[in-house]
Structure formats: structure tokens, C-alpha cells
C-alpha atoms as a PDB file:
ATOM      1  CA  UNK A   1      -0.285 -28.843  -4.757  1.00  0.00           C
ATOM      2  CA  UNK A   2       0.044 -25.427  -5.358  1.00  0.00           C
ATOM      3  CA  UNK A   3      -2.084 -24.382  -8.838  1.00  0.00           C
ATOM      4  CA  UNK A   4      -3.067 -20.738  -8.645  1.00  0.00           C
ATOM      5  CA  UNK A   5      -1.292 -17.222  -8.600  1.00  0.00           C
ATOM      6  CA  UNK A   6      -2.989 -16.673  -5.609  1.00  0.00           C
ATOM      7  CA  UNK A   7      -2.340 -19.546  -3.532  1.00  0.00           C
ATOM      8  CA  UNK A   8       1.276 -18.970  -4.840  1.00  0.00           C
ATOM      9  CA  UNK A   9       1.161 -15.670  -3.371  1.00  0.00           C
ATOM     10  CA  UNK A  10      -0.133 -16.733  -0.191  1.00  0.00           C
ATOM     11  CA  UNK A  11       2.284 -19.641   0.194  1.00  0.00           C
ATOM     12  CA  UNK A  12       4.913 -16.921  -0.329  1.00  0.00           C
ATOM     13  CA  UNK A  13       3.520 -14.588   2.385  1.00  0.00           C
ATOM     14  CA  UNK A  14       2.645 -17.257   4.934  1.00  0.00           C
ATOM     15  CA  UNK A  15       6.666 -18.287   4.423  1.00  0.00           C
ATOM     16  CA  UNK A  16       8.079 -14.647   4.508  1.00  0.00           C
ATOM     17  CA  UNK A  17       6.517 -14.807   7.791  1.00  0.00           C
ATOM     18  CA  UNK A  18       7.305 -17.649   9.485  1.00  0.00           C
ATOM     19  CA  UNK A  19      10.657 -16.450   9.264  1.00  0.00           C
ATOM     20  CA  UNK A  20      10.443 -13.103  10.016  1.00  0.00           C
ATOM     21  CA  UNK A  21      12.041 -12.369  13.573  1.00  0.00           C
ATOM     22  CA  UNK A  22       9.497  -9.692  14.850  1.00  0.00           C
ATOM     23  CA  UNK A  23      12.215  -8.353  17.126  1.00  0.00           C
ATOM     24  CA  UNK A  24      14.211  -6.928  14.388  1.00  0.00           C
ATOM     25  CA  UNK A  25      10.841  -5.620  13.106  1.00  0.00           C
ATOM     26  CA  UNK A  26       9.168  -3.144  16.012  1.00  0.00           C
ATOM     27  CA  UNK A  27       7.754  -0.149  14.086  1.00  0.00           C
ATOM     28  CA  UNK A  28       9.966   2.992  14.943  1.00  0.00           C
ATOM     29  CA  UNK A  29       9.047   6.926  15.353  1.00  0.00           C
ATOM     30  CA  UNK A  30      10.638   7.507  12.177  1.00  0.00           C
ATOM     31  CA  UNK A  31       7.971   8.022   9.204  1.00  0.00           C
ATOM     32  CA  UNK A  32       7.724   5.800   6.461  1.00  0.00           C
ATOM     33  CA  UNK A  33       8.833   1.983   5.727  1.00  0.00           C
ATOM     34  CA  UNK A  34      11.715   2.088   7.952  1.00  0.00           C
ATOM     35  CA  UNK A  35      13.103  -1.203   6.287  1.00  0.00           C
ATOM     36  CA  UNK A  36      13.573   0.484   3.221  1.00  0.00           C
ATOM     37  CA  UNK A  37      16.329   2.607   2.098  1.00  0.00           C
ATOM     38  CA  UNK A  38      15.722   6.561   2.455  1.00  0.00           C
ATOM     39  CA  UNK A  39      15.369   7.316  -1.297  1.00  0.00           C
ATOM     40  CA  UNK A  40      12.008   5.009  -1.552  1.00  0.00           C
ATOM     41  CA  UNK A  41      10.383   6.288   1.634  1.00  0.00           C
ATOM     42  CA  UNK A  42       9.053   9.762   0.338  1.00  0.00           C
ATOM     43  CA  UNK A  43       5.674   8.178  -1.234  1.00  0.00           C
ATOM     44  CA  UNK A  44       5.288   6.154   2.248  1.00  0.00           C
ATOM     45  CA  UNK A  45       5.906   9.258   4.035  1.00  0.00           C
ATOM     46  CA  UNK A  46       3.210  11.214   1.906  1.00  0.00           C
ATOM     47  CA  UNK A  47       0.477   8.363   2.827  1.00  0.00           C
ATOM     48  CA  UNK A  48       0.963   8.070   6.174  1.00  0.00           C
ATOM     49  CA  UNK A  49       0.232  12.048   6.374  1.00  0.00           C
ATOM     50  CA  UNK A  50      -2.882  11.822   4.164  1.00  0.00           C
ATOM     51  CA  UNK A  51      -4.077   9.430   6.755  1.00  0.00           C
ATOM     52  CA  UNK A  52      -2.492  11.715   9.843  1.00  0.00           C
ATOM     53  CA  UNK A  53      -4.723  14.603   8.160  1.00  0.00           C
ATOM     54  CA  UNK A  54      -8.315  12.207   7.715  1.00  0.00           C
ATOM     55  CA  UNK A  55      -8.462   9.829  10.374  1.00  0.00           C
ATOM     56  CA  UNK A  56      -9.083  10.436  13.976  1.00  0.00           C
ATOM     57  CA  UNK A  57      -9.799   8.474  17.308  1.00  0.00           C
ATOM     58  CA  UNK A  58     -13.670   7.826  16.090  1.00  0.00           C
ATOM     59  CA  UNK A  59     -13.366   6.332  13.126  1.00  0.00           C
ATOM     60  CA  UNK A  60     -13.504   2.967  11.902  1.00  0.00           C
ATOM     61  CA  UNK A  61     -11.179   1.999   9.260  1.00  0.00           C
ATOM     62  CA  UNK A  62     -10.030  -0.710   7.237  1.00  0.00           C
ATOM     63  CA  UNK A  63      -6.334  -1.561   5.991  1.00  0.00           C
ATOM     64  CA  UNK A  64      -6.147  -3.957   2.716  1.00  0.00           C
ATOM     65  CA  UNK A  65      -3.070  -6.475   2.410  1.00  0.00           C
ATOM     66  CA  UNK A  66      -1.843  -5.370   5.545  1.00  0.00           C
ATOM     67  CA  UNK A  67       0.929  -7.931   5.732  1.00  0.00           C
ATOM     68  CA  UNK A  68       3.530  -7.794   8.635  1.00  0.00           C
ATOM     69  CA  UNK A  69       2.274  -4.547   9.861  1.00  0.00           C
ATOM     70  CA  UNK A  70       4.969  -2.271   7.685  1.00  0.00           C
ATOM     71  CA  UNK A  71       2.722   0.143   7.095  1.00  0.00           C
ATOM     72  CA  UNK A  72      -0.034  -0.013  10.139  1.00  0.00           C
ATOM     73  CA  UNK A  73       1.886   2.257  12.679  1.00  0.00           C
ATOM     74  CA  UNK A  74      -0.038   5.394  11.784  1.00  0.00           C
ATOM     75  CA  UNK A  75      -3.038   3.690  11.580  1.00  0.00           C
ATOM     76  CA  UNK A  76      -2.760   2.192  14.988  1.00  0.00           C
ATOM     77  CA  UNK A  77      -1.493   5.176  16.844  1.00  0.00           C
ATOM     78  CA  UNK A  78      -4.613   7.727  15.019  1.00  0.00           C
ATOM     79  CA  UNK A  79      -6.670   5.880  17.571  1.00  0.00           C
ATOM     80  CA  UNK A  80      -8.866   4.785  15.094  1.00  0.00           C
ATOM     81  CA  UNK A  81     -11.191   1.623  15.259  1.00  0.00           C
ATOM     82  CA  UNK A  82      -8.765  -0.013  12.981  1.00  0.00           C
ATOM     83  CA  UNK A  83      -9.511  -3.698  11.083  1.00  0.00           C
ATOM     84  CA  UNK A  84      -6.260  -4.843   9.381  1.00  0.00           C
ATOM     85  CA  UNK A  85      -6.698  -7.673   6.451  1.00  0.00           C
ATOM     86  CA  UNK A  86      -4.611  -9.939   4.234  1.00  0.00           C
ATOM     87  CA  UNK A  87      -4.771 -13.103   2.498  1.00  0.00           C
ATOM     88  CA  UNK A  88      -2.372 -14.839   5.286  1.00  0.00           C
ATOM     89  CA  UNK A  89      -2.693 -15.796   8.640  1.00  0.00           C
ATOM     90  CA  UNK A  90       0.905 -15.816   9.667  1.00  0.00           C
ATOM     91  CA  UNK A  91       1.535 -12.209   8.008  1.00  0.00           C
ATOM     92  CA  UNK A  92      -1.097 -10.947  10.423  1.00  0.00           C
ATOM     93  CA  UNK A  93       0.181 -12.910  13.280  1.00  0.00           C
ATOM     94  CA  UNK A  94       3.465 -10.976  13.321  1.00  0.00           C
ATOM     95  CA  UNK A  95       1.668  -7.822  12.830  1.00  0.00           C
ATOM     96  CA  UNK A  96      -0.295  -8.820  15.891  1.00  0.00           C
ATOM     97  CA  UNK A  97       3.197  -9.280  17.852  1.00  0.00           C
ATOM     98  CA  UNK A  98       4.501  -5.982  16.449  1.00  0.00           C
ATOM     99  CA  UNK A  99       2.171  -4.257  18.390  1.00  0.00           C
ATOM    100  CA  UNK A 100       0.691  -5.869  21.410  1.00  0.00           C
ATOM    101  CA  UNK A 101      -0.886  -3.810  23.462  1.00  0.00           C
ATOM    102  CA  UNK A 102      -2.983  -2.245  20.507  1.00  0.00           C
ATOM    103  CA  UNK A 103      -6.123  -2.264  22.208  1.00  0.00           C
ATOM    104  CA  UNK A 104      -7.898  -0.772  18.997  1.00  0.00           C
ATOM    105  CA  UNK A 105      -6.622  -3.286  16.543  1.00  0.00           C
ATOM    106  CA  UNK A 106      -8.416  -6.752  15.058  1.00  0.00           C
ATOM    107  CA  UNK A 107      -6.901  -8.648  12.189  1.00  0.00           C
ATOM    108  CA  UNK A 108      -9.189 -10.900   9.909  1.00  0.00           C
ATOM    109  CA  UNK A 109      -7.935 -13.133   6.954  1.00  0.00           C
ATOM    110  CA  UNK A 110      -9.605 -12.122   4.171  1.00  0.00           C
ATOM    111  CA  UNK A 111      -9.248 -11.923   0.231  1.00  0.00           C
ATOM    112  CA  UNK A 112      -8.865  -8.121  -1.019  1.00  0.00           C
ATOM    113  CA  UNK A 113     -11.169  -9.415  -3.931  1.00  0.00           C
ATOM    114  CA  UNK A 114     -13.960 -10.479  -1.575  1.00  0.00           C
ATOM    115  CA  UNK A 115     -14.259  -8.213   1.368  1.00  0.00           C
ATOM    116  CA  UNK A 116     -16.696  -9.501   4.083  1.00  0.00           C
ATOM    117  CA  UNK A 117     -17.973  -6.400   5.676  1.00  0.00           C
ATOM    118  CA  UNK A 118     -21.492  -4.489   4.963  1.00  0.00           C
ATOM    119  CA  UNK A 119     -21.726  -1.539   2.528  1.00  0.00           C
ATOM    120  CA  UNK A 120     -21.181   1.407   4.557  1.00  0.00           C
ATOM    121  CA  UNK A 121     -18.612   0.124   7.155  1.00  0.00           C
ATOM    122  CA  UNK A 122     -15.770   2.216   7.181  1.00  0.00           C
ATOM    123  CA  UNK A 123     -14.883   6.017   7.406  1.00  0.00           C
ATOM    124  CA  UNK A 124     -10.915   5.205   6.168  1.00  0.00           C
ATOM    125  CA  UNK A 125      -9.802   2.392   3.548  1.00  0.00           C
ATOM    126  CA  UNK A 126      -6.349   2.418   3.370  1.00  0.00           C
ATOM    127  CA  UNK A 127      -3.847   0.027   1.576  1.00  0.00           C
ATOM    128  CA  UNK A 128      -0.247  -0.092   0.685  1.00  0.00           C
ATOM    129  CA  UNK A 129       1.030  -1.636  -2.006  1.00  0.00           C
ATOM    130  CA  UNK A 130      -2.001  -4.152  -2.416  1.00  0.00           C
ATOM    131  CA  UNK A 131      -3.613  -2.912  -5.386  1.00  0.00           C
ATOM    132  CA  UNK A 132      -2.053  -5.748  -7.861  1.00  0.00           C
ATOM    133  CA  UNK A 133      -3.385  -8.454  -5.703  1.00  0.00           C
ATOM    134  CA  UNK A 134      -6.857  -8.392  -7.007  1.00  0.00           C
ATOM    135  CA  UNK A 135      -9.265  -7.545 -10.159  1.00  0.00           C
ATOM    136  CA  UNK A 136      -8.907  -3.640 -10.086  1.00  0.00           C
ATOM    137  CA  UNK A 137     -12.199  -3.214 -11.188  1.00  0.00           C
ATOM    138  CA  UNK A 138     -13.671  -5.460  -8.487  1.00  0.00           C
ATOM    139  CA  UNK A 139     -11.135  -4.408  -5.466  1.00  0.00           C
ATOM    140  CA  UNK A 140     -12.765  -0.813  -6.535  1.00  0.00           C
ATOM    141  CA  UNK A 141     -16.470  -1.879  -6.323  1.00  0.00           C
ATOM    142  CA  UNK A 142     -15.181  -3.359  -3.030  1.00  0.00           C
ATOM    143  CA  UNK A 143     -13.478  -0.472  -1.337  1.00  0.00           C
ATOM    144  CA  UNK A 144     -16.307   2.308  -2.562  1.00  0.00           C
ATOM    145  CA  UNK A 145     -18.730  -0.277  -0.862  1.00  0.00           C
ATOM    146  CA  UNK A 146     -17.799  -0.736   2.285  1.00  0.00           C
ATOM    147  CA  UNK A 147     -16.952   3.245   2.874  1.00  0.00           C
ATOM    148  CA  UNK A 148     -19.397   5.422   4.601  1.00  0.00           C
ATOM    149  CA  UNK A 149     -20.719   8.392   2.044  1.00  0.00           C
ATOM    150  CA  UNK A 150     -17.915  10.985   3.168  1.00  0.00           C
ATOM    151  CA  UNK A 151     -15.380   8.386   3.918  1.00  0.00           C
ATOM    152  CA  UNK A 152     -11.798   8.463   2.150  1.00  0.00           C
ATOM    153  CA  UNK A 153     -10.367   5.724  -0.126  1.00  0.00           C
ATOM    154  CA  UNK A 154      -5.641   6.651   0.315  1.00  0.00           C
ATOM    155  CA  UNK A 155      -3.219   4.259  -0.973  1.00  0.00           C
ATOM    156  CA  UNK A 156       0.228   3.946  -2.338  1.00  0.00           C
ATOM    157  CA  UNK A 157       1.178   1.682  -4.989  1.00  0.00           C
ATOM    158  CA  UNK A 158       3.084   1.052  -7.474  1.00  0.00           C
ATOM    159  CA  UNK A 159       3.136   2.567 -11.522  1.00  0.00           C
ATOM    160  CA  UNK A 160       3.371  -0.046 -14.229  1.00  0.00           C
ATOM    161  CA  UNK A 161       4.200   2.611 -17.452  1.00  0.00           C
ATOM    162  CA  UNK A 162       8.020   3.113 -16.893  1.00  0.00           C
ATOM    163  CA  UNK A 163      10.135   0.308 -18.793  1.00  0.00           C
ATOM    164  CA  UNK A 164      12.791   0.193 -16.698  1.00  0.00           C
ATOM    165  CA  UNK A 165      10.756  -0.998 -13.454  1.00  0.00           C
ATOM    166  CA  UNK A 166       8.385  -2.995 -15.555  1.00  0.00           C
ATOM    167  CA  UNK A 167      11.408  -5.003 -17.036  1.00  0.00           C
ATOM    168  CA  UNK A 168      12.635  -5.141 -13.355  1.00  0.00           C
ATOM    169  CA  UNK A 169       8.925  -6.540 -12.221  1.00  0.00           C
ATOM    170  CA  UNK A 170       9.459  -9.164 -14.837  1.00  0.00           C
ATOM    171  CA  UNK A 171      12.440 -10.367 -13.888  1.00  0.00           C
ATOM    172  CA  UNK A 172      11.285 -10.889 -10.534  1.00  0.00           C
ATOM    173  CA  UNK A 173       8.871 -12.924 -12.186  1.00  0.00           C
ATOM    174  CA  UNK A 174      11.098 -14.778 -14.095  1.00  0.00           C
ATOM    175  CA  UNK A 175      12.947 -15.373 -10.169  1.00  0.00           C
ATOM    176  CA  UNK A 176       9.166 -16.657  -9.245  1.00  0.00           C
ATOM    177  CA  UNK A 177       9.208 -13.958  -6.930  1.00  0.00           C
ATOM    178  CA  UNK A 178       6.533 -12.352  -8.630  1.00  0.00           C
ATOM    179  CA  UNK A 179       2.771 -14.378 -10.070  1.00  0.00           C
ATOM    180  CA  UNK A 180       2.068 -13.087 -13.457  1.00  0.00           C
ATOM    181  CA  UNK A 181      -1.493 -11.686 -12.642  1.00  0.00           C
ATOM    182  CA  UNK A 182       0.388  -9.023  -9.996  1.00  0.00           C
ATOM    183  CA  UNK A 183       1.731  -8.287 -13.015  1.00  0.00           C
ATOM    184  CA  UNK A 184      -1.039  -7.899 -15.030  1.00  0.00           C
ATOM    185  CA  UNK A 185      -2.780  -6.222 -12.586  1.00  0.00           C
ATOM    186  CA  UNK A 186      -0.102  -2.818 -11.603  1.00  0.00           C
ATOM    187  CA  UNK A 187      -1.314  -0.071 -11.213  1.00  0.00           C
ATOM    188  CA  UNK A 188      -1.719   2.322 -14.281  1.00  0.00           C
ATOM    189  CA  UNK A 189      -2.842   5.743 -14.776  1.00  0.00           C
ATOM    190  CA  UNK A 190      -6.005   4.105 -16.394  1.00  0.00           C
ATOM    191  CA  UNK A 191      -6.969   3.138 -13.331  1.00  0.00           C
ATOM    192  CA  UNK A 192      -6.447   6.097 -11.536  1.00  0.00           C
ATOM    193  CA  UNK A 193      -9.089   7.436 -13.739  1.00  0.00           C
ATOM    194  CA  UNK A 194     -12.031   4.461 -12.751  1.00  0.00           C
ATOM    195  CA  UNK A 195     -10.893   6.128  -9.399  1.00  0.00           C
ATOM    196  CA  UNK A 196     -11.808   9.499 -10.662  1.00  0.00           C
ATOM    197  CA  UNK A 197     -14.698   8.669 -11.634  1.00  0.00           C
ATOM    198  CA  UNK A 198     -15.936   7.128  -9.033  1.00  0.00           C
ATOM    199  CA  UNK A 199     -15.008   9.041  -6.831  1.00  0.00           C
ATOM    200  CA  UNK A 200     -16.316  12.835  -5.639  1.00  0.00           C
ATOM    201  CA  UNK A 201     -12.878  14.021  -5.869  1.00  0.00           C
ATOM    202  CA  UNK A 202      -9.136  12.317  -6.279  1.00  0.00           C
ATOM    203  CA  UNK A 203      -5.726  13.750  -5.626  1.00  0.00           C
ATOM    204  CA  UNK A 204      -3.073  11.554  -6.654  1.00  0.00           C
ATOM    205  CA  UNK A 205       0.830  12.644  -6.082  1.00  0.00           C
ATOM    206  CA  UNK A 206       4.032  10.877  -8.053  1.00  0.00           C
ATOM    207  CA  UNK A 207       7.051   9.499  -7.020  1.00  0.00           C
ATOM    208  CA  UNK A 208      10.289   8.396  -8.973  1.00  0.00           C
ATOM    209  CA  UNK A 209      11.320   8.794 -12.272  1.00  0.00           C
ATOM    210  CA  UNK A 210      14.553   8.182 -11.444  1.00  0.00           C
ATOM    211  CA  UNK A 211      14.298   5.677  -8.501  1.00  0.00           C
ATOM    212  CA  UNK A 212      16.343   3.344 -10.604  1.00  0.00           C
ATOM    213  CA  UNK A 213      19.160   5.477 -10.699  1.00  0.00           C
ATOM    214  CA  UNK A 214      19.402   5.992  -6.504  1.00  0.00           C
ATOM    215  CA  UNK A 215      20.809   2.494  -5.903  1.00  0.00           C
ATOM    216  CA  UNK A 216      24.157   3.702  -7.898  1.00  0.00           C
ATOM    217  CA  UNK A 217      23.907   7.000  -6.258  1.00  0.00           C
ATOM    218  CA  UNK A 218      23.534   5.449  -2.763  1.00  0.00           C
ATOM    219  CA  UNK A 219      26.377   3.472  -3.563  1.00  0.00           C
ATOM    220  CA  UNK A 220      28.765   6.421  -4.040  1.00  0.00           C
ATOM    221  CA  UNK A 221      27.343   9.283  -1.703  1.00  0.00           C
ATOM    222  CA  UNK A 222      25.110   7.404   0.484  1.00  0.00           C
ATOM    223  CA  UNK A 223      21.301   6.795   1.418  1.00  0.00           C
ATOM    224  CA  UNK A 224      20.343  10.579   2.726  1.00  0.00           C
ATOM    225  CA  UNK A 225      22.345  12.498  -0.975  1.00  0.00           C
ATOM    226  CA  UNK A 226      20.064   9.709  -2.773  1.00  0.00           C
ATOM    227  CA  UNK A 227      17.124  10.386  -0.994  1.00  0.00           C
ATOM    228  CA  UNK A 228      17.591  14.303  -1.036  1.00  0.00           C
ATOM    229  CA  UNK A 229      18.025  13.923  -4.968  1.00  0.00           C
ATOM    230  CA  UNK A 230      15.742  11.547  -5.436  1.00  0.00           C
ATOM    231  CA  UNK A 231      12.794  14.378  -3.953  1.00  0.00           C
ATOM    232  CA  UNK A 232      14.516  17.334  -6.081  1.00  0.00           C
ATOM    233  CA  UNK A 233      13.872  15.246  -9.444  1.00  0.00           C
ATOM    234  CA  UNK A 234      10.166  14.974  -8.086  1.00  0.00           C
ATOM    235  CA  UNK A 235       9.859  18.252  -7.555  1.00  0.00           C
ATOM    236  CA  UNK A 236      11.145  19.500 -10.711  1.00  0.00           C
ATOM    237  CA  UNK A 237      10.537  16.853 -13.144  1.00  0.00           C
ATOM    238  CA  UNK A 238       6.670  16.001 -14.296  1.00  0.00           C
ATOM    239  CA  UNK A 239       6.683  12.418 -13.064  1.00  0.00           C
ATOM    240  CA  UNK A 240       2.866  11.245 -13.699  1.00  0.00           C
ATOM    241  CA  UNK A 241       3.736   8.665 -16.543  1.00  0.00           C
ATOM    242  CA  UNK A 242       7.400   7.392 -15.763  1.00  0.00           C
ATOM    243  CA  UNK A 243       6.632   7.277 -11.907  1.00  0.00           C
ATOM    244  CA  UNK A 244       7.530   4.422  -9.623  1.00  0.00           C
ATOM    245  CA  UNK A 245       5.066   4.982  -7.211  1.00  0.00           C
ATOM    246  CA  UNK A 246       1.799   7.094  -6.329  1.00  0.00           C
ATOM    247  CA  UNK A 247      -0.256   8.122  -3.531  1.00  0.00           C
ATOM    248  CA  UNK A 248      -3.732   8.269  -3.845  1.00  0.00           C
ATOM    249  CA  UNK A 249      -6.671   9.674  -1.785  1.00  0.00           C
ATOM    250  CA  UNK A 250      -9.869   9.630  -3.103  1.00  0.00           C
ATOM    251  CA  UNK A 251     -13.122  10.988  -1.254  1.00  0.00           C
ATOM    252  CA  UNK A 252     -16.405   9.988  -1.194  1.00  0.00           C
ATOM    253  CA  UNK A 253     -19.782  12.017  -1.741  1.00  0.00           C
ATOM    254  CA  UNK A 254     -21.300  12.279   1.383  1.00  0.00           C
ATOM    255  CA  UNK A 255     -24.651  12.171  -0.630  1.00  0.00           C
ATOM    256  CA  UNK A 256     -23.694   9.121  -2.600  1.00  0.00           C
ATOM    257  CA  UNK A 257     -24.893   5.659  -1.716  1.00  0.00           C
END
């Protein structure tokens, strides 16, 4: 019987990937989620370059709630000593199949709330979308201990202060295709801050005010006019609050323990 949010979550996962059909699912060339529409992919875009620009072929890095593998292409192509992690085994399986002849990949179940490596572990701790899926406060103890001193912390997430995608996360929960303590647990600019000050330095970048409205626009003048509009807002609209989604990277000291 299922009891908790997280076994919910996992049940949910594990079933998501049963019946995924990895050969609609090969990673591409093209930047970014390629299963999602143009006018979401400029925050994936920006993360996958903030790991283009840190990582290189002798590092060791770690990817949290790696799922399927929608996000690992970058990761696995640096060259990198890359360990990719999520709650469920089948999710990991199909990002196993998704690349096959990754010689520099290993996937481990594991809880992003209770990370089994040593302090120290990693150069690179990278995650996308996986923030809500644990205490933020512990998933941060977590990540800052298992990076080397000088290693880099670079996610993207989600923003939980704009009413129009909070209402939207609630409805999904109201579908049950959200737990309640994901919801809890979004991302807010509150704890962007713990980041900052845990952190030697932080950059953190916004994305979509006006994400909401792209469907509609989509709709009428297709995906690339949506996605080309969607950036101009960005660029000319202060976004930090009302955002949809953020990408983080956060450095460590390299004389902090």
C-alpha cells in the first residue's frame, strides 16, 4: 500500500518508465529538453552551457534526480566521470538504454535526501528540476558535502512566487499528478539565498514571466515566434520574482571544508 509522498512519487516514476519507448527518446544534437516545446527550452539551454563552461574530461560529477536521462546528454558527452542518481530503478534503466555505449557513465538508486557518497566526492553536482523532491535545507547540506572545495553546485528548477504557475502546480495536484510536499518544497528566492550563503559565490539567471502566455501564442504563430518572444520578455522585463524557472551555479571555496 502506497502511504507516503515519496513512495507516491516513486511509484509514479517507476510507471512513467515502464512505458516509455526509449526509441522515441535518443538524446539529439539540439540543446536543451528536446521533448519540450521551444519557448521552455531557454533555461535548459542556459544549464547545459554552465556545465559546457565547468566540467571537463577529469572530473567526477554527480547528477541528482536524473530520471530518463532528459537532461544527461551534456554531462555524458563533457567526458566527465559522471554518476547519475534518482529515486527509481526503471527511470535509470532507460537512461542506461538511451545511451549505451557511455563508457563513463554509472547509475545508482539513491534518495536526493540521503546521498551515499563521502564528503569531498565530486568536482560538478548538477540537477534538473529535482530540487522539490527533498528537504531544501538537507538536499543543501548534501550537495555542499559531497563537492570538492572548488567544485560547482548548477541547477535549473522551478520558481514557486508567480500565482499563475503556482495555481497551475496545484491543480496538478488536485489531478494527483503532483504530492503535496513537491509542493511545499519549490523552489523560492529564499532559498536561493541559503545558497548564497553557503556558497563562495552564486549566479542565478531567470526565466519566464510570461511562460503562461506562450501556449496561446504557439497556438496562433507557432513554437519558434513563442520562443523568440518568450526570450525578448526575459531580456527586457526584470523576471527574478514572477519567474518560471532559474538556473543556478553556485561555487565552492576552494579553502572551505
Amino acid at each position: 500500500m502506497i502511504s507516503s509522498d515519496k513512495e507516491i512519487e516513486l511509484f509514479r516514476y517507476e510507471q512513467r518508465a515502464l512505458s516509455c519507448d526509449v526509441s522515441h527518446a535518443i538524446p539529439g544534437a539540439t540543446p536543451g529538453d528536446v521533448s519540450m516545446p521551444l519557448y521552455l527550452r531557454a533555461p535548459y539551454i542556459k544549464y547545459e552551457q554552465y556545465l559546457s563552461n565547468v566540467l571537463s574530461s577529469s572530473d567526477d560529477a554527480l547528477e541528482l534526480c536524473a530520471g530518463m536521462g532528459e537532461n544527461s546528454s551534456s554531462l555524458i558527452t563533457s567526458g566527465c566521470s559522471l554518476v547519475s542518481t534518482d529515486i527509481s530503478p526503471h527511470s535509470l534503466a532507460v537512461l542506461r538504454s538511451r545511451f549505451p555505449s557511455a563508457q563513463n557513465l554509472t547509475t545508482i538508486v539513491c534518495d536526493i535526501e540521503d546521498l551515499p557518497f563521502t564528503k569531498h566526492s565530486f568536482d560538478v553536482v548538477a540537477c534538473a528540476g529535482g530540487l522539490s523532491y527533498g528537504d531544501n535545507q538537507r538536499v543543501l547540506q548534501h550537495i555542499y558535502r559531497v563537492l570538492k572545495p572548488g567544485g560547482y553546485f548548477i541547477c535549473v528548477d522551478s520558481l514557486n512566487h508567480n500565482p499563475i504557475y503556482r495555481a497551475n502546480r496545484f491543480f496538478h495536484y488536485l489531478r494527483r499528478k503532483r504530492t503535496l510536499s513537491t509542493l511545499k518544497r519549490m523552489p523560492t528566492t529564499s532559498l536561493i539565498r541559503s545558497y548564497q550563503r553557503t556558497f563562495l559565490t552564486v549566479s542565478c539567471e531567470y526565466f519566464g514571466s510570461f511562460t503562461w502566455l506562450m501556449p496561446l501564442v504557439a497556438h496562433f504563430l507557432g513554437d519558434t515566434i513563442a520562443s523568440n518572444l518568450s526570450d525578448f520578455l526575459d531580456r527586457i522585463i526584470v523576471t527574478k520574482k514572477h519567474a518560471f524557472k532559474f538556473v543556478l551555479i553556485a561555487h565552492k571555496s576552494p579553502h572551505h571544508d
